[in-house]
C-alpha atoms as a PDB file:
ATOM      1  CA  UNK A   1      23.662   2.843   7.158  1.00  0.00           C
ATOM      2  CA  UNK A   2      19.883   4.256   7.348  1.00  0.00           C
ATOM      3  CA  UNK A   3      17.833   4.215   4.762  1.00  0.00           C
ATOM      4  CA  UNK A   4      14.055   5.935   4.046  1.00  0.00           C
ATOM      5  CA  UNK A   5      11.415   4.326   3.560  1.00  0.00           C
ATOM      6  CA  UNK A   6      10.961   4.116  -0.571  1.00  0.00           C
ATOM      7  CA  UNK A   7       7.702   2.146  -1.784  1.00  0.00           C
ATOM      8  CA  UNK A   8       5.475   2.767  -4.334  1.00  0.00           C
ATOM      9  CA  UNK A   9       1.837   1.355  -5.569  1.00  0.00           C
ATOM     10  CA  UNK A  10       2.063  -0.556  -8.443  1.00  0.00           C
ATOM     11  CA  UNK A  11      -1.218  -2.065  -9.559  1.00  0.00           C
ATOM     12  CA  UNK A  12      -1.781  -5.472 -11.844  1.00  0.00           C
ATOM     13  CA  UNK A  13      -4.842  -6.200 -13.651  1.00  0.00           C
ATOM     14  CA  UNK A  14      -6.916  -8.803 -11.451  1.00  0.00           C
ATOM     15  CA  UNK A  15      -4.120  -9.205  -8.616  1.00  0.00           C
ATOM     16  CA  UNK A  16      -3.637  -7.580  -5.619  1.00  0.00           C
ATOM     17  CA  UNK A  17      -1.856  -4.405  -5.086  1.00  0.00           C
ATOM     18  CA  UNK A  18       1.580  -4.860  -5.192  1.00  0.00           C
ATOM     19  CA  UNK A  19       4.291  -2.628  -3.639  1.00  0.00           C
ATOM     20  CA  UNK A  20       7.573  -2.630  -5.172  1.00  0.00           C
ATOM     21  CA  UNK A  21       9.366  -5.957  -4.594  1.00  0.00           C
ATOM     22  CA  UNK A  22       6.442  -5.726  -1.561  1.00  0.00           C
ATOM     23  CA  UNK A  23       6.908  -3.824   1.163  1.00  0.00           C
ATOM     24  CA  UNK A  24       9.903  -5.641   3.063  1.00  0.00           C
ATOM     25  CA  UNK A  25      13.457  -4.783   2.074  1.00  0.00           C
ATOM     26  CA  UNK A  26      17.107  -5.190   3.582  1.00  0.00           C
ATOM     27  CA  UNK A  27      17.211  -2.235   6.218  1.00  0.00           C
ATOM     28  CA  UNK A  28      16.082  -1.860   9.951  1.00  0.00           C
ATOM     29  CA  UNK A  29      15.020   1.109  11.405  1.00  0.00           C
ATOM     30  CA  UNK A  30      16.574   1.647  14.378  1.00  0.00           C
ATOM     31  CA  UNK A  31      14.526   0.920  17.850  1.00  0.00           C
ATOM     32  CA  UNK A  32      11.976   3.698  18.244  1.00  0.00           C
ATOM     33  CA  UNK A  33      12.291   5.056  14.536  1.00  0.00           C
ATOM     34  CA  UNK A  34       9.183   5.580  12.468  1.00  0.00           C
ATOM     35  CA  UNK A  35       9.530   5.703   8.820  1.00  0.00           C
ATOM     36  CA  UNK A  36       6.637   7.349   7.276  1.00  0.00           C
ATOM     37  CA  UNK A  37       5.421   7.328   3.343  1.00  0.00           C
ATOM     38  CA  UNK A  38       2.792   8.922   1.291  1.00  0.00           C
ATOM     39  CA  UNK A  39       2.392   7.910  -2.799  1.00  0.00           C
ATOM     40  CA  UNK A  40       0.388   9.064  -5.218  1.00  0.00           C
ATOM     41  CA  UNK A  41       0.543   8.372  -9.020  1.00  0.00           C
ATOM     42  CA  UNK A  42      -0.958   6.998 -12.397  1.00  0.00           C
ATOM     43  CA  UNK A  43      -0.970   4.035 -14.379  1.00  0.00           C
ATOM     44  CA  UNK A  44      -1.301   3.762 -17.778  1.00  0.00           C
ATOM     45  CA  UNK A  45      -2.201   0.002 -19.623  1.00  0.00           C
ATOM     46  CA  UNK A  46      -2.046  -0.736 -23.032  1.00  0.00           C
ATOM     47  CA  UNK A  47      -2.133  -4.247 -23.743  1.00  0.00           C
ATOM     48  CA  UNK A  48      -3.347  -7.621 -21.485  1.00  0.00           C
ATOM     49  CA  UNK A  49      -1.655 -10.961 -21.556  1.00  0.00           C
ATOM     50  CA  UNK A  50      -4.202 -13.502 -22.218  1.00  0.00           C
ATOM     51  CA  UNK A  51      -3.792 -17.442 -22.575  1.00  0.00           C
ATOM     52  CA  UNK A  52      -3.831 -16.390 -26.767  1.00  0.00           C
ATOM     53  CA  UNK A  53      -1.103 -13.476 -26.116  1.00  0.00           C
ATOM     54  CA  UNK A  54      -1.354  -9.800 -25.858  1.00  0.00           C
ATOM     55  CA  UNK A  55      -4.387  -7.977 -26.942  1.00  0.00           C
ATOM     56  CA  UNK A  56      -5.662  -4.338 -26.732  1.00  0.00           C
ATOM     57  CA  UNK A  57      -7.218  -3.128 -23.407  1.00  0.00           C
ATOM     58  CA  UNK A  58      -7.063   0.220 -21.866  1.00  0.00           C
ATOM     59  CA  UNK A  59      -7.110   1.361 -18.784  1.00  0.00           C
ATOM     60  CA  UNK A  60      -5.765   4.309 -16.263  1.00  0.00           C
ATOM     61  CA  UNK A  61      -6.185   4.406 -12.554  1.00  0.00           C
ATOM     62  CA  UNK A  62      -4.907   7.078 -10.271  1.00  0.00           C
ATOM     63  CA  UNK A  63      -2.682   5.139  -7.067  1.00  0.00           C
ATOM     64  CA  UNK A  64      -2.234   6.137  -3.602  1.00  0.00           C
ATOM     65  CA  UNK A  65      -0.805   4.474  -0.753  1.00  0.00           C
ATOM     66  CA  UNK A  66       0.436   5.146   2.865  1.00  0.00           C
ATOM     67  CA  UNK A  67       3.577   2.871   4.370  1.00  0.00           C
ATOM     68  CA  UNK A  68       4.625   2.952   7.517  1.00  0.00           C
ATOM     69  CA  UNK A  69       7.650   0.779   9.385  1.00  0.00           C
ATOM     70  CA  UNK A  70       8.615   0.883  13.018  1.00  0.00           C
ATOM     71  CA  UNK A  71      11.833  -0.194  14.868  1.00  0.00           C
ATOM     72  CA  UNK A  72      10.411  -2.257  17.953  1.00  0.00           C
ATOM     73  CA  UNK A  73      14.105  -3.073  18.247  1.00  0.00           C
ATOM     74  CA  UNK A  74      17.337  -2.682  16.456  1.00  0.00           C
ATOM     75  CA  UNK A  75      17.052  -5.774  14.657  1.00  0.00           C
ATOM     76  CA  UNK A  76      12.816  -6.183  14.740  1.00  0.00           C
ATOM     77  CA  UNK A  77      10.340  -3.666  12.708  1.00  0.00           C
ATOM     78  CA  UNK A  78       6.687  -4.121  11.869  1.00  0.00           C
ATOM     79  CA  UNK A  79       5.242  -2.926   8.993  1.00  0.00           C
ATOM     80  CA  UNK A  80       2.148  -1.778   7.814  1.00  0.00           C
ATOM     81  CA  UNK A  81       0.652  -0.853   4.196  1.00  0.00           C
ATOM     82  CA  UNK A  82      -2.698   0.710   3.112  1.00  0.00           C
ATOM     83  CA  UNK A  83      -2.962   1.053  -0.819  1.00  0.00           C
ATOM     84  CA  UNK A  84      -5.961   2.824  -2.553  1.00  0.00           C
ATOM     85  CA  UNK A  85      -6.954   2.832  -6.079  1.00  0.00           C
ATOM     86  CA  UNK A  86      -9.396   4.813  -7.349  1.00  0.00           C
ATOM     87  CA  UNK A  87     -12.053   5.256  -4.428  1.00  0.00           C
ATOM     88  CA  UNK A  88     -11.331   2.263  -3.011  1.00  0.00           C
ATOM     89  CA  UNK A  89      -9.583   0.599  -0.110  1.00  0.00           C
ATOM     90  CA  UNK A  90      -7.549  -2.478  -1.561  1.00  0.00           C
ATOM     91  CA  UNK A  91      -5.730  -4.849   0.784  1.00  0.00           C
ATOM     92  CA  UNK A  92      -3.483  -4.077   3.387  1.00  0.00           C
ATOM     93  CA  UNK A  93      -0.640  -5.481   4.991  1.00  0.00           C
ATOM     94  CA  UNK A  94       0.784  -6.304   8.057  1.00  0.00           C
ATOM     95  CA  UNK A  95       4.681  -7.174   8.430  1.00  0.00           C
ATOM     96  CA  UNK A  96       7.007  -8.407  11.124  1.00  0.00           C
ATOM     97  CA  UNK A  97      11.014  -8.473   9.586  1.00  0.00           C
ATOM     98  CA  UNK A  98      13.969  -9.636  11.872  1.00  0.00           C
ATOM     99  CA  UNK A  99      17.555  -9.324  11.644  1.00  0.00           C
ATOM    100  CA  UNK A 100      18.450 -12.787  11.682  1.00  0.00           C
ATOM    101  CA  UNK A 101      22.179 -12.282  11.026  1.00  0.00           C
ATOM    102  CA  UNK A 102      25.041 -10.413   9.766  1.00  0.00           C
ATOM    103  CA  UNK A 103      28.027 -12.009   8.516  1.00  0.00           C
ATOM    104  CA  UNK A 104      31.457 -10.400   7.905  1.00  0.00           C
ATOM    105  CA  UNK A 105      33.348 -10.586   4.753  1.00  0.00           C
ATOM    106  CA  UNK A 106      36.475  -8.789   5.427  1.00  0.00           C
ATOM    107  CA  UNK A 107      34.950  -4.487   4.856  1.00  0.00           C
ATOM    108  CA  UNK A 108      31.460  -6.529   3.543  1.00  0.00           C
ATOM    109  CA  UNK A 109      28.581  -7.267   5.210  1.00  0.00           C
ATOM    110  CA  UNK A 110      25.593  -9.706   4.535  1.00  0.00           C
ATOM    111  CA  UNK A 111      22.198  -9.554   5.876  1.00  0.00           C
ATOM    112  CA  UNK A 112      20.070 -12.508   6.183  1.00  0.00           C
ATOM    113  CA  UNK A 113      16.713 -11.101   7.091  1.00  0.00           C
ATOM    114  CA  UNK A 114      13.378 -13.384   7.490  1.00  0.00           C
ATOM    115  CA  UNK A 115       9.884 -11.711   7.630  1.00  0.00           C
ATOM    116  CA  UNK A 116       6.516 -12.777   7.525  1.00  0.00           C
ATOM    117  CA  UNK A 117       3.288 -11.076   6.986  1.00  0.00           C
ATOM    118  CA  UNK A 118      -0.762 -11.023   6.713  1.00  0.00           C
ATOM    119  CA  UNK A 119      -2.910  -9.565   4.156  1.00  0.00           C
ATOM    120  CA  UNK A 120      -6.398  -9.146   3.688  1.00  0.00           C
ATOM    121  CA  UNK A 121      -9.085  -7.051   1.340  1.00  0.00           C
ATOM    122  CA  UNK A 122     -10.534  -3.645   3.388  1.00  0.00           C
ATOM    123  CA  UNK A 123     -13.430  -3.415   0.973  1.00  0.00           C
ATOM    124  CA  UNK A 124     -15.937  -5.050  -1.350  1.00  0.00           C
ATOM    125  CA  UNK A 125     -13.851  -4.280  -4.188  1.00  0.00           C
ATOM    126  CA  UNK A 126     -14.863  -5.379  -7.387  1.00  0.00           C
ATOM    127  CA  UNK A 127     -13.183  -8.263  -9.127  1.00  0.00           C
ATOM    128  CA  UNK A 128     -15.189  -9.148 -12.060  1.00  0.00           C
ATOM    129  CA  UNK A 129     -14.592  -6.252 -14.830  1.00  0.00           C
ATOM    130  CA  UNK A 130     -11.936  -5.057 -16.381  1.00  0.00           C
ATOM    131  CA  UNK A 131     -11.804  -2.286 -13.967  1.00  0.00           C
ATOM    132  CA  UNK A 132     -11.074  -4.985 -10.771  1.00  0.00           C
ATOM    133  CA  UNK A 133      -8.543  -3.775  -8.497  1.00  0.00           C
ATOM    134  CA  UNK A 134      -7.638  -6.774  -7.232  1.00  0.00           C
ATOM    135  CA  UNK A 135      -8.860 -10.368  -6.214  1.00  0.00           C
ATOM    136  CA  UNK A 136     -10.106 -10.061  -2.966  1.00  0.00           C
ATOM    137  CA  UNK A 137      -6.981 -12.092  -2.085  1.00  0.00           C
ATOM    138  CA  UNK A 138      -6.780 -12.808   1.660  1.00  0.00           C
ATOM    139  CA  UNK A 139      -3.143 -13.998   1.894  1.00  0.00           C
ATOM    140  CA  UNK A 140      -0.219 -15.473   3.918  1.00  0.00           C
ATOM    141  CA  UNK A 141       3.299 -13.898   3.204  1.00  0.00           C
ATOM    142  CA  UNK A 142       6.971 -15.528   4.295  1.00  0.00           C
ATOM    143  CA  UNK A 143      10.220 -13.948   3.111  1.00  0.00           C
ATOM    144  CA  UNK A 144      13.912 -14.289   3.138  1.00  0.00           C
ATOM    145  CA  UNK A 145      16.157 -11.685   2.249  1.00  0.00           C
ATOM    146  CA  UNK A 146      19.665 -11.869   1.745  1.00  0.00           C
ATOM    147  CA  UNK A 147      21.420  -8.221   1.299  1.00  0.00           C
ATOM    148  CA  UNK A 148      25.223  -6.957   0.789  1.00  0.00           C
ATOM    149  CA  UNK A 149      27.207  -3.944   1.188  1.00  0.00           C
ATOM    150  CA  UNK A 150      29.343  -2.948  -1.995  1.00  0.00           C
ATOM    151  CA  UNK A 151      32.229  -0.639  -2.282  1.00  0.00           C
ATOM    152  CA  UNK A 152      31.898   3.079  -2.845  1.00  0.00           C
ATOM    153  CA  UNK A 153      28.409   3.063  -1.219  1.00  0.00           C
ATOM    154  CA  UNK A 154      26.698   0.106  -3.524  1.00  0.00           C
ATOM    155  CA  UNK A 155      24.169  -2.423  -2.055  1.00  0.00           C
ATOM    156  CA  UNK A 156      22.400  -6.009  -3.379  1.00  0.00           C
ATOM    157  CA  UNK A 157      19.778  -7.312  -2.740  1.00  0.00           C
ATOM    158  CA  UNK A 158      18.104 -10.735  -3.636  1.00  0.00           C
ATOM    159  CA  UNK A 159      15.268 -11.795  -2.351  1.00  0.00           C
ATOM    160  CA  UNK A 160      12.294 -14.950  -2.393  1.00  0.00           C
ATOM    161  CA  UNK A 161       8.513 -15.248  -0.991  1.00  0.00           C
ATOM    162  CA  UNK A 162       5.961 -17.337  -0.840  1.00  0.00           C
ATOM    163  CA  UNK A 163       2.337 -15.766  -0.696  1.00  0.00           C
ATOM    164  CA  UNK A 164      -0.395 -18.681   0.567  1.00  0.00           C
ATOM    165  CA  UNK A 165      -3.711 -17.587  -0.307  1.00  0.00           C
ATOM    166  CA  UNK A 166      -7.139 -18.976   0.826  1.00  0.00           C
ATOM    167  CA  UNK A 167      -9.615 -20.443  -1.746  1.00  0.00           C
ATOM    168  CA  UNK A 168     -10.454 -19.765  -4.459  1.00  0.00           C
ATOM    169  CA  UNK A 169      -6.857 -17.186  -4.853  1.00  0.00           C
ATOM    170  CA  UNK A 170      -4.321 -19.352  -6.466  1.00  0.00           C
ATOM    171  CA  UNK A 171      -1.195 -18.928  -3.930  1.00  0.00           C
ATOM    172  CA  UNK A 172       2.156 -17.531  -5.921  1.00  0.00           C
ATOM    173  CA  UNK A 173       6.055 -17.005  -4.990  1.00  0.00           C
ATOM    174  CA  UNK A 174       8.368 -14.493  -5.854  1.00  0.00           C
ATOM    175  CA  UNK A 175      11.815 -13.601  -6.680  1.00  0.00           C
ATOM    176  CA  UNK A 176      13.600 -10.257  -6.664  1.00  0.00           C
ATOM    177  CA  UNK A 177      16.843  -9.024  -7.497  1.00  0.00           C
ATOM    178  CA  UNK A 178      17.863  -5.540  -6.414  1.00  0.00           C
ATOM    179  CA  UNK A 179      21.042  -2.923  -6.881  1.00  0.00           C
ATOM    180  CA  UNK A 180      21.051   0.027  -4.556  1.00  0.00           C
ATOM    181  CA  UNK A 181      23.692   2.779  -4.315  1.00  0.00           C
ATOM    182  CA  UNK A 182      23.067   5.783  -0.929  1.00  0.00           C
ATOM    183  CA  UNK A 183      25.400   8.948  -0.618  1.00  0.00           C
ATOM    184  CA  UNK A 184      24.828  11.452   1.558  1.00  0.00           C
ATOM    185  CA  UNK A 185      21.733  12.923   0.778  1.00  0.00           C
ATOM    186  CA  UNK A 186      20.195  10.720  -2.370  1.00  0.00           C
ATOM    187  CA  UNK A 187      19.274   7.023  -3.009  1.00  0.00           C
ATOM    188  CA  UNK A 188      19.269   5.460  -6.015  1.00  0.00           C
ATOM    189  CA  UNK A 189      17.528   1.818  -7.014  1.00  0.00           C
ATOM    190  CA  UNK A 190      17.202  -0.633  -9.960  1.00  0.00           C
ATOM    191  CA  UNK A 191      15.246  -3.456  -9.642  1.00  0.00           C
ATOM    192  CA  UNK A 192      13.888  -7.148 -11.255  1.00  0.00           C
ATOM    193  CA  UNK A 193      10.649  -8.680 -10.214  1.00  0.00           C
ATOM    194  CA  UNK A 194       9.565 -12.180 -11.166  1.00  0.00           C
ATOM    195  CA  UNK A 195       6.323 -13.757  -9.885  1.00  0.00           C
ATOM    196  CA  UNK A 196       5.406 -17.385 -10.736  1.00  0.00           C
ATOM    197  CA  UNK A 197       1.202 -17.963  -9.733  1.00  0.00           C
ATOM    198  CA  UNK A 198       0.432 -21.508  -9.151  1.00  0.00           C
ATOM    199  CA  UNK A 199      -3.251 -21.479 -10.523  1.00  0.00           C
ATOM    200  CA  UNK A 200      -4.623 -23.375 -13.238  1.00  0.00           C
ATOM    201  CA  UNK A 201      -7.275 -21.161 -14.844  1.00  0.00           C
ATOM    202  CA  UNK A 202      -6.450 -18.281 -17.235  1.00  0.00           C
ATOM    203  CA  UNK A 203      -8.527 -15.279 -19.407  1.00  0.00           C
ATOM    204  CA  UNK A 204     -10.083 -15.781 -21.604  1.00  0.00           C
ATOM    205  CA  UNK A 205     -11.464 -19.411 -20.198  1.00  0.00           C
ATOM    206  CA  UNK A 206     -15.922 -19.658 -20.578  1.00  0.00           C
ATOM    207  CA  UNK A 207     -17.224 -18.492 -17.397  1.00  0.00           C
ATOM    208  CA  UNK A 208     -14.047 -18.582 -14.979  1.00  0.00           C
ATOM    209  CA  UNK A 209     -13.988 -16.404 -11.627  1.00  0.00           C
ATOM    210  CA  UNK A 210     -11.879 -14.073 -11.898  1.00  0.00           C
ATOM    211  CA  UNK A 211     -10.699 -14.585  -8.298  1.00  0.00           C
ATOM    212  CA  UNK A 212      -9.093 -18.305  -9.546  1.00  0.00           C
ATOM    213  CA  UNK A 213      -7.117 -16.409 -12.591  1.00  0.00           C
ATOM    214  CA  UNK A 214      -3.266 -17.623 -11.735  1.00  0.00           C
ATOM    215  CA  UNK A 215      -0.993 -14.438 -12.377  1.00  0.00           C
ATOM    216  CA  UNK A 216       2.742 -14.691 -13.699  1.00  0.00           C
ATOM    217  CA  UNK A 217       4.742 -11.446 -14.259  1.00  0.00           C
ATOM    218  CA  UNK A 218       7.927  -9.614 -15.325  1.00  0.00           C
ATOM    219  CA  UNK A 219       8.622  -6.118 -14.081  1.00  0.00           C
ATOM    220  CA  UNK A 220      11.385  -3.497 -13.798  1.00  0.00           C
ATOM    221  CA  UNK A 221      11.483  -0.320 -11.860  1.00  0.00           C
ATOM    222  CA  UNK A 222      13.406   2.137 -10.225  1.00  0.00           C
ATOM    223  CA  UNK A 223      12.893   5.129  -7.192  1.00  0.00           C
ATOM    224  CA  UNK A 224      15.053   7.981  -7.006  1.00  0.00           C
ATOM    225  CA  UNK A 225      15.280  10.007  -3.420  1.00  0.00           C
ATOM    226  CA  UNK A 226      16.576  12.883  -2.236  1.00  0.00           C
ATOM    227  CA  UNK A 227      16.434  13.788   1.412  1.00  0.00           C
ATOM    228  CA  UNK A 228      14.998  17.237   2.890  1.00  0.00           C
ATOM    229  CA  UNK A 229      15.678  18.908   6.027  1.00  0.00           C
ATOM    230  CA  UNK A 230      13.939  17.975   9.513  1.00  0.00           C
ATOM    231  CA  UNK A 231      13.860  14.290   8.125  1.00  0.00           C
ATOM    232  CA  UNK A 232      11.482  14.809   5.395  1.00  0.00           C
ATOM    233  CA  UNK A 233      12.730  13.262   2.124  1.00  0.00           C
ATOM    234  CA  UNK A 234      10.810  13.333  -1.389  1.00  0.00           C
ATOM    235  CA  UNK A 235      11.235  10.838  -3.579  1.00  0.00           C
ATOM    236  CA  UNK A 236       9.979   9.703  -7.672  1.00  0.00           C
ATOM    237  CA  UNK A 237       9.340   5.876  -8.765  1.00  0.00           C
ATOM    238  CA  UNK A 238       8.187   3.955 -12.016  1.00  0.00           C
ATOM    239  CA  UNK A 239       7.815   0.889 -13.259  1.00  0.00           C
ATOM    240  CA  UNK A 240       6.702  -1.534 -16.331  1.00  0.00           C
ATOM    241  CA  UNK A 241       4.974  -4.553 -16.372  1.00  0.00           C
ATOM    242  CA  UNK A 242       6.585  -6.120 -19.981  1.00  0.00           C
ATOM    243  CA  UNK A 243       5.493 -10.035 -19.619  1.00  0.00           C
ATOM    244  CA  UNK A 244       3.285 -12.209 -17.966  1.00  0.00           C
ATOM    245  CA  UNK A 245       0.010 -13.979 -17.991  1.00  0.00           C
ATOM    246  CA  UNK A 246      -3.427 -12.551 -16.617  1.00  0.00           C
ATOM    247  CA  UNK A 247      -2.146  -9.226 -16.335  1.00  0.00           C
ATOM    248  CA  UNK A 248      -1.355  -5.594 -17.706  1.00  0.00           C
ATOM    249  CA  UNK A 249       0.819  -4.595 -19.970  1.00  0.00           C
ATOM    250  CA  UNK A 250       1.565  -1.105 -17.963  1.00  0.00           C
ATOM    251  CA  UNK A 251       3.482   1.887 -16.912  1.00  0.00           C
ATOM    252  CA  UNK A 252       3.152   3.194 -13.521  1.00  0.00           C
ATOM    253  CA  UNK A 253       4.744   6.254 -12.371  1.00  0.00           C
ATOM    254  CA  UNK A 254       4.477   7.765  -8.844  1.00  0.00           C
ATOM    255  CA  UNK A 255       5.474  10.788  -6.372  1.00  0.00           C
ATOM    256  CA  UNK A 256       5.742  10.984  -2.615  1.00  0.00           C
ATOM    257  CA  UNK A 257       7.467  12.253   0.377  1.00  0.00           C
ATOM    258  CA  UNK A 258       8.608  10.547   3.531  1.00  0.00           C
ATOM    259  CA  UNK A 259       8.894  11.414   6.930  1.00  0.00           C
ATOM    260  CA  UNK A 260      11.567   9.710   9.753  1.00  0.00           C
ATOM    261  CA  UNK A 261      10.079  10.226  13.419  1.00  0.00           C
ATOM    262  CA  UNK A 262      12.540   9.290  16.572  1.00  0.00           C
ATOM    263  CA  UNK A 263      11.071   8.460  19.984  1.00  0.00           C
ATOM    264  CA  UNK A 264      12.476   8.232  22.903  1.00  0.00           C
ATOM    265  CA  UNK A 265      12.025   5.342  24.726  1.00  0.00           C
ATOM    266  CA  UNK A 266      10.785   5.074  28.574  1.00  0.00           C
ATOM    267  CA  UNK A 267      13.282   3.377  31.296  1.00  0.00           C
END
């Protein structure tokens, strides 16, 4: 079963942008299928968590972002992600996912799907206010995700990464946890995000870079979509941000549309 590409921007305080659960999930495309997907949006912060707990700070930045994920083959896509906030280019992505394997469970299936990925700041961003987009974060990403088919049109998904970043970023893993259900022309999701950084320093600390702050982070959010004639789909996603360290205490909620191209292929 086919799915549409459904992302959306969701920006942390001093970390870089972070699509939801990232930008890799259970499905392939197809071979010579282009999934297509514009965002735009708002988030609004409240609070920060500090090394002392929560205080007041508050912020709102408008989000945009443009997705994009190709079917080289039926069991290889690349992906590629350009997020802006504000004015400003923040860091994109490049993704290769594979279809590892799919093991049977008598009607059930299970996906184990590996991907890796590359990304790097595409401006001179700022990173030292409370305005900072991100940290200039030039990173290594590996993935493994391990996905199920349900009954009655349900899916799960779990899934774990590891994102190696240069000096002076700290590096950081993640863990996801996912519940899908797709019938005939909408998808639903509900998801869990966990991130652990592996940094040392923390705000407020006397004259840290903000580029060395470690980042932890709890978040829940959901997308629904509805699909359009002539491929096009449309779709509505959210999130909150309600624990973690270095980061926003925030809402974001966004809108976009998506857009499935077929090619034929030359033999």
């Amino acid at each position: 079963m086919k799915k549409y590409v459904l992302i959306f921007l969701q920006v942390t305080f001093f970390v870089p942008v972070i699509f939801s659960q990232g930008p890799i999930d259970g499905f392939l495309k197809g071979k010579n299928v282009l999934d297509m997907a514009v965002s735009g949006g708002y988030q609004n912060a409240t609070e920060y968590f500090g090394n002392a707990g929560k205080f007041d700070y508050k912020r709102q930045l408008p989000v945009f972002s443009i997705f994009g994920e190709y079917g080289i083959t039926n069991k290889f896509d690349v992906i590629a992600t350009l997020p802006i906030i504000g004015s400003k280019l923040q860091d994109g992505a490049l993704y290769l996912k594979y279809n590892l394997y799919d093991l049977g469970i008598g009607n059930q299936k299970i996906s184990i799907i590996p991907a890796a990925g590359f990304s790097t700041p595409l401006s001179n961003y700022d990173t030292q206010t409370g305005l900072a987009i991100g940290q200039q974060a030039t990173q290594f990403h590996g993935h493994l995700v391990l996905q199920t088919t349900l009954p009655a049109g349900f899916f799960w998904q779990v899934q774990g990464a590891y994102h190696y970043a240069l000096d002076p970023v700290p590096s950081s893993y993640t863990f996801s946890s996912k519940i899908m259900y797709n019938r005939s022309k909408m998808y639903v999701d509900f998801w869990y995000e966990y991130q652990k950084g592996l940094g040392t320093n923390t705000y407020p600390t006397a004259g840290v870079d903000f580029r060395t702050l470690t980042v932890d982070y709890q978040k829940v959010g959901g997308v629904l979509f509805y699909k359009l004639e002539n491929n096009w789909g449309m779709f509505i996603n959210g999130s909150y941000i309600f624990a973690g360290l270095d980061t926003f205490l925030a809402t974001t909620v966004s809108v976009g549309c998506t857009k499935k191209l077929e090619f034929k292929s030359n033999k």
